[in-house]
PDB file of N, CA and C in Angstrom:
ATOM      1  N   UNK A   1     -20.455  13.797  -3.361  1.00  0.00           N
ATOM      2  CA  UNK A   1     -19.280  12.963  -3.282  1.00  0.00           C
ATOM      3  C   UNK A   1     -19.470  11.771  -4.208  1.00  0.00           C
ATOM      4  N   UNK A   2     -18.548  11.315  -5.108  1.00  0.00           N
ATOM      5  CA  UNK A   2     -18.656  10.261  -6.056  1.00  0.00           C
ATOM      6  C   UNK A   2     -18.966   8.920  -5.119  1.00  0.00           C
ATOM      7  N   UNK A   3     -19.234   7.948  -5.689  1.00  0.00           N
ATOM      8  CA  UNK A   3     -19.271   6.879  -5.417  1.00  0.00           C
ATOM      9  C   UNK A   3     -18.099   6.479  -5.417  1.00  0.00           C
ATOM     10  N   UNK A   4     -17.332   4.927  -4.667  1.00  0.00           N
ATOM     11  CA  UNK A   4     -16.352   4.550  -4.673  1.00  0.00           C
ATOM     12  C   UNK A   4     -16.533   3.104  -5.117  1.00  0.00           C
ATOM     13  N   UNK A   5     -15.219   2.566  -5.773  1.00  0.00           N
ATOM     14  CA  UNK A   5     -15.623   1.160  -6.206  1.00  0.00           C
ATOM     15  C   UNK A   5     -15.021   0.605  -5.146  1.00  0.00           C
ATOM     16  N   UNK A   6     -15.300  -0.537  -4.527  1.00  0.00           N
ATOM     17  CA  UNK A   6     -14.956  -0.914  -3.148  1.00  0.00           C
ATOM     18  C   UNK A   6     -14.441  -2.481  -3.637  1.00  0.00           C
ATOM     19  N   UNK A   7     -13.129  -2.892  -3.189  1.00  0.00           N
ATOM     20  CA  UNK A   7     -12.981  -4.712  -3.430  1.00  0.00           C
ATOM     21  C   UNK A   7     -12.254  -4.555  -2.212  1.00  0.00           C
ATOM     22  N   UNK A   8     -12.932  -5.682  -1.799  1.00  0.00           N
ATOM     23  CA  UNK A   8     -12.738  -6.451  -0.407  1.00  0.00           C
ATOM     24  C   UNK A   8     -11.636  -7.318  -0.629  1.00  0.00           C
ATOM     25  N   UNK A   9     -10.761  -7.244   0.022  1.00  0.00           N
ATOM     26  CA  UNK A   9      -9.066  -8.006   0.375  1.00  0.00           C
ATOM     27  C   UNK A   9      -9.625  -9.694   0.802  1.00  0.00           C
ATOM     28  N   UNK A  10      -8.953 -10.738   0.403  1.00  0.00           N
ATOM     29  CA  UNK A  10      -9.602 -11.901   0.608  1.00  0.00           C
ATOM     30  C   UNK A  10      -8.226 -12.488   2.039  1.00  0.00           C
ATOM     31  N   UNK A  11      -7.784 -11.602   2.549  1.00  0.00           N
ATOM     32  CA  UNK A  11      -6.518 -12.044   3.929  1.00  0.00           C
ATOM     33  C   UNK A  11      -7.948 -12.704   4.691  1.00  0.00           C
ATOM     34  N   UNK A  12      -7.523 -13.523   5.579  1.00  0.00           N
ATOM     35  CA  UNK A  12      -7.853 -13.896   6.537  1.00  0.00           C
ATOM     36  C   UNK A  12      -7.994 -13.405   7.450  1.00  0.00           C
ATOM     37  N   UNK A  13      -6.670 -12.435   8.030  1.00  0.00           N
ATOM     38  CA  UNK A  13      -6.688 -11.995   9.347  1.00  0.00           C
ATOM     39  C   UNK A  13      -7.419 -10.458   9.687  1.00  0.00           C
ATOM     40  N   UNK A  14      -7.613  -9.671   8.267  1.00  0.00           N
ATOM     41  CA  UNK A  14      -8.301  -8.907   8.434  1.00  0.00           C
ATOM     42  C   UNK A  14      -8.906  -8.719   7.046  1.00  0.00           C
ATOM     43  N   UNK A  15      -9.674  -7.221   7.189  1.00  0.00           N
ATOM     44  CA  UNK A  15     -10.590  -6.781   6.313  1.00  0.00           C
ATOM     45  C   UNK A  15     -10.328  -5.922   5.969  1.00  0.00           C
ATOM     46  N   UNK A  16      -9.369  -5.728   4.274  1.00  0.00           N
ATOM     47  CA  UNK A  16      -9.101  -4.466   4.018  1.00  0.00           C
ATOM     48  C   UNK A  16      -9.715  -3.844   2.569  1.00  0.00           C
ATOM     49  N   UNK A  17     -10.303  -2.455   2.848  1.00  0.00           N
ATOM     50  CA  UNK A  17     -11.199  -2.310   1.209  1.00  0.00           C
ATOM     51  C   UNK A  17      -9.944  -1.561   0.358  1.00  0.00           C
ATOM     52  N   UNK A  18      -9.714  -2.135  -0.382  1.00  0.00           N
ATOM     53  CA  UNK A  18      -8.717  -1.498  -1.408  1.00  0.00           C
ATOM     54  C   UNK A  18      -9.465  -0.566  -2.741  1.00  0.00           C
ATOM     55  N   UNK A  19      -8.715   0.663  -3.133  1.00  0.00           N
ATOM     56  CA  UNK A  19     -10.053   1.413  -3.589  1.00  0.00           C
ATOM     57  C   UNK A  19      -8.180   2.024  -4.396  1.00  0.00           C
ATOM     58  N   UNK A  20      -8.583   2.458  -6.087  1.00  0.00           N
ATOM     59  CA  UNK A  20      -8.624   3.254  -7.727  1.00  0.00           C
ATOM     60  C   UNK A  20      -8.455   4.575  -6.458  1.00  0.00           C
ATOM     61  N   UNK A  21      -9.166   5.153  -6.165  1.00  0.00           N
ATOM     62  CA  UNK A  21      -9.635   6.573  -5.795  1.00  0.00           C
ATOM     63  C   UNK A  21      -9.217   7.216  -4.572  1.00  0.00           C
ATOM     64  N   UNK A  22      -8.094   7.670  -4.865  1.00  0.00           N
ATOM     65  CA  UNK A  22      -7.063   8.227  -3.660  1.00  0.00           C
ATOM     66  C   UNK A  22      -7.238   9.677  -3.547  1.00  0.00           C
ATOM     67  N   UNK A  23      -7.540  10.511  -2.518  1.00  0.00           N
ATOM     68  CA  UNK A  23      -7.476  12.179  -2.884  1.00  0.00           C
ATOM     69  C   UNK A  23      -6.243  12.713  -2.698  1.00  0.00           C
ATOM     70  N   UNK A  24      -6.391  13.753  -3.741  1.00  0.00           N
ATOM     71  CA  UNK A  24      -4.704  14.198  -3.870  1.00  0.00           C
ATOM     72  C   UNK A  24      -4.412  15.660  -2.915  1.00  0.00           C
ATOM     73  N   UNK A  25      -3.824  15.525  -2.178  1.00  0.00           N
ATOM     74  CA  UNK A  25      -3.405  16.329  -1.302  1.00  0.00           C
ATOM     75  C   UNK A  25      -2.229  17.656  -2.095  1.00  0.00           C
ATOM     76  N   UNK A  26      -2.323  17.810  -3.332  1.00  0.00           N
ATOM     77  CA  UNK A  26      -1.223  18.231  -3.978  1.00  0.00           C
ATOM     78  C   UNK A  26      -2.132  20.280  -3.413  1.00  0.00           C
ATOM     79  N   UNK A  27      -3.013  20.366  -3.470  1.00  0.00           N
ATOM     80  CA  UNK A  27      -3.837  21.870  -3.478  1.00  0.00           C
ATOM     81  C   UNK A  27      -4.050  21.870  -2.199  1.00  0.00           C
ATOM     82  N   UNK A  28      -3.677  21.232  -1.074  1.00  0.00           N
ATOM     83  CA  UNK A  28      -4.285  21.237   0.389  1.00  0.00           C
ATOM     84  C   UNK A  28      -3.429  22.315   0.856  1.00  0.00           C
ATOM     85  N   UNK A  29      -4.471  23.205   1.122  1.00  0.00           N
ATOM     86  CA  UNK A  29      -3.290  24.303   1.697  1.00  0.00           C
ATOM     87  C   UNK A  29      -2.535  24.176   3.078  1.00  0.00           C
ATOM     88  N   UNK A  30      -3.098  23.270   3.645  1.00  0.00           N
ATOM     89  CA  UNK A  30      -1.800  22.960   4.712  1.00  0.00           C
ATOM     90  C   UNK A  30      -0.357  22.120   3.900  1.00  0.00           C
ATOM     91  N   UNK A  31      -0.524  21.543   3.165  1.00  0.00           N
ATOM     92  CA  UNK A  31       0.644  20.887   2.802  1.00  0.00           C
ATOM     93  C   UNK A  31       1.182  21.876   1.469  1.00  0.00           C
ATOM     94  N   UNK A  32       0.541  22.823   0.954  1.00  0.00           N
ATOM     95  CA  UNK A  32       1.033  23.591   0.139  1.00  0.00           C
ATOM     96  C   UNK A  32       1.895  24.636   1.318  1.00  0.00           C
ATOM     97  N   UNK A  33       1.251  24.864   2.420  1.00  0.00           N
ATOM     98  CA  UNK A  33       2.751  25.628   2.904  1.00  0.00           C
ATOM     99  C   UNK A  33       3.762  25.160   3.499  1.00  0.00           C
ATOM    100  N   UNK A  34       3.471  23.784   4.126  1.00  0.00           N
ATOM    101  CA  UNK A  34       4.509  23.043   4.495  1.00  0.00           C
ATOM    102  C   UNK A  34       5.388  23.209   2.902  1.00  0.00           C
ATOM    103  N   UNK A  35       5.210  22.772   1.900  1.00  0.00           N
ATOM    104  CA  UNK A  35       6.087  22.713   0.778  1.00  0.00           C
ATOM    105  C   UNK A  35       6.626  23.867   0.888  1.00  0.00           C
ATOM    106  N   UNK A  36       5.868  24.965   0.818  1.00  0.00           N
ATOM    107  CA  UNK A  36       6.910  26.601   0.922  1.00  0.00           C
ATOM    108  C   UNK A  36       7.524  26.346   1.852  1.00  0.00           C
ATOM    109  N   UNK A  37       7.588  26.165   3.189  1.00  0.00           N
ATOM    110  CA  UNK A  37       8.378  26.545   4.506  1.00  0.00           C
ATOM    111  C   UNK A  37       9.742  25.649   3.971  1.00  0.00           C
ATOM    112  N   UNK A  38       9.533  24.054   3.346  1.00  0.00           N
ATOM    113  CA  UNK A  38      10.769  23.390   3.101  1.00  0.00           C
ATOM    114  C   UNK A  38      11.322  23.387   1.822  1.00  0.00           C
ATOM    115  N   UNK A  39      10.773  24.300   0.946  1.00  0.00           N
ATOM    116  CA  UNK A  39      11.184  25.078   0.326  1.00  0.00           C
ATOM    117  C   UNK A  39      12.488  25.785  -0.298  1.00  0.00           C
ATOM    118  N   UNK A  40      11.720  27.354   1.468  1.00  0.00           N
ATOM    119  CA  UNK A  40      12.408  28.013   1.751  1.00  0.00           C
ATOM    120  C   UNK A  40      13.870  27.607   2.458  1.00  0.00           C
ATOM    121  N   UNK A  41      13.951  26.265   3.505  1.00  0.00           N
ATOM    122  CA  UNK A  41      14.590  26.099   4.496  1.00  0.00           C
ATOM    123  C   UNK A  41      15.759  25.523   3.623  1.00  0.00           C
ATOM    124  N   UNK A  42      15.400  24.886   2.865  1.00  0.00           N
ATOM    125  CA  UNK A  42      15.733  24.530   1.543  1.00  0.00           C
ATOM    126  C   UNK A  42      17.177  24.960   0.817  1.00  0.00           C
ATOM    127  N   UNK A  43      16.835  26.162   0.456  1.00  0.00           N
ATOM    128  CA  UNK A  43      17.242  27.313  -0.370  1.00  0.00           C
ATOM    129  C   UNK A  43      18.214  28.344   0.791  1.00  0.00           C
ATOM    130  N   UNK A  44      17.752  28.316   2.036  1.00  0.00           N
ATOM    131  CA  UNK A  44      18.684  28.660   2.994  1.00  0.00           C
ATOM    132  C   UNK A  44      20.442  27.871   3.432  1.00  0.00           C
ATOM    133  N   UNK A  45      20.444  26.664   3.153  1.00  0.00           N
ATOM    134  CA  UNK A  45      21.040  25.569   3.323  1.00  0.00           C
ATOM    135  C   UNK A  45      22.065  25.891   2.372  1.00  0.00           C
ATOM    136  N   UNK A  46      23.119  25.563   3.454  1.00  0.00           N
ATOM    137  CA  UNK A  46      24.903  25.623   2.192  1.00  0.00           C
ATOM    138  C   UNK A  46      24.697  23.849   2.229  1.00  0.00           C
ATOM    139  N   UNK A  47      25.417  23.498   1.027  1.00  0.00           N
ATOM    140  CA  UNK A  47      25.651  22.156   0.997  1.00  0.00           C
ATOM    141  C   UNK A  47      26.930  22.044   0.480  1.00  0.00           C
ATOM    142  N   UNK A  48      28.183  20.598   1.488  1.00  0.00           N
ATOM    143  CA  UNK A  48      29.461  21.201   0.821  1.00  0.00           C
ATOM    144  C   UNK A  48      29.505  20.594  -0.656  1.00  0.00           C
ATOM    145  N   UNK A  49      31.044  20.874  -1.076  1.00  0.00           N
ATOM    146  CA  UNK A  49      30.983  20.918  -2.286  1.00  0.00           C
ATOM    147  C   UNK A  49      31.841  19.393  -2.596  1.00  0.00           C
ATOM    148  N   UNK A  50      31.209  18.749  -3.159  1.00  0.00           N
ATOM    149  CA  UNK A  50      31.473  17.193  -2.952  1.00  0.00           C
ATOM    150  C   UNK A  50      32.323  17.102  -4.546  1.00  0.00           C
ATOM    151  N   UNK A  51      32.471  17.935  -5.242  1.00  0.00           N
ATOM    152  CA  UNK A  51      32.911  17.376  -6.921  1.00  0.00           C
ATOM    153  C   UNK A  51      34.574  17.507  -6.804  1.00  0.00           C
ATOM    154  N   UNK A  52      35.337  18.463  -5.449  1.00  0.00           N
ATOM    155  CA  UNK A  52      36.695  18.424  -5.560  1.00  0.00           C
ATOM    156  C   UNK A  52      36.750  17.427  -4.910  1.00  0.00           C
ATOM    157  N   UNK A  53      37.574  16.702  -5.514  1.00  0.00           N
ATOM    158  CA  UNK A  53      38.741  15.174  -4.694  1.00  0.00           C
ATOM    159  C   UNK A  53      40.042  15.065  -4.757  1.00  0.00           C
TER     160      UNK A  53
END
């Protein structure tokens, strides 16, 4: 696991490490099928047709 660069938040009321190095959830296969399921649910869906007035 890489190292992380760590800076400490200067708030008063708490202690927060703010960190560059976020993991990307884009390949997580739980959220890769959530994306298919809404997707699909998606693509099931009539939407009306808003351009006649």
């Amino acid at each position: 696991m890489p190292q992380l660069k760590k800076i400490a938040n200067s708030n008063k009321y708490t202690n927060v490490i703010v960190t560059d190095n976020v993991r990307s959830y884009a390949n997580d296969p739980f959220f890769a099928k959530k994306l298919e399921d809404a997707k699909k649910t998606l693509s099931n869906l009539t939407w009306p047709d808003t351009s006649k007035k």
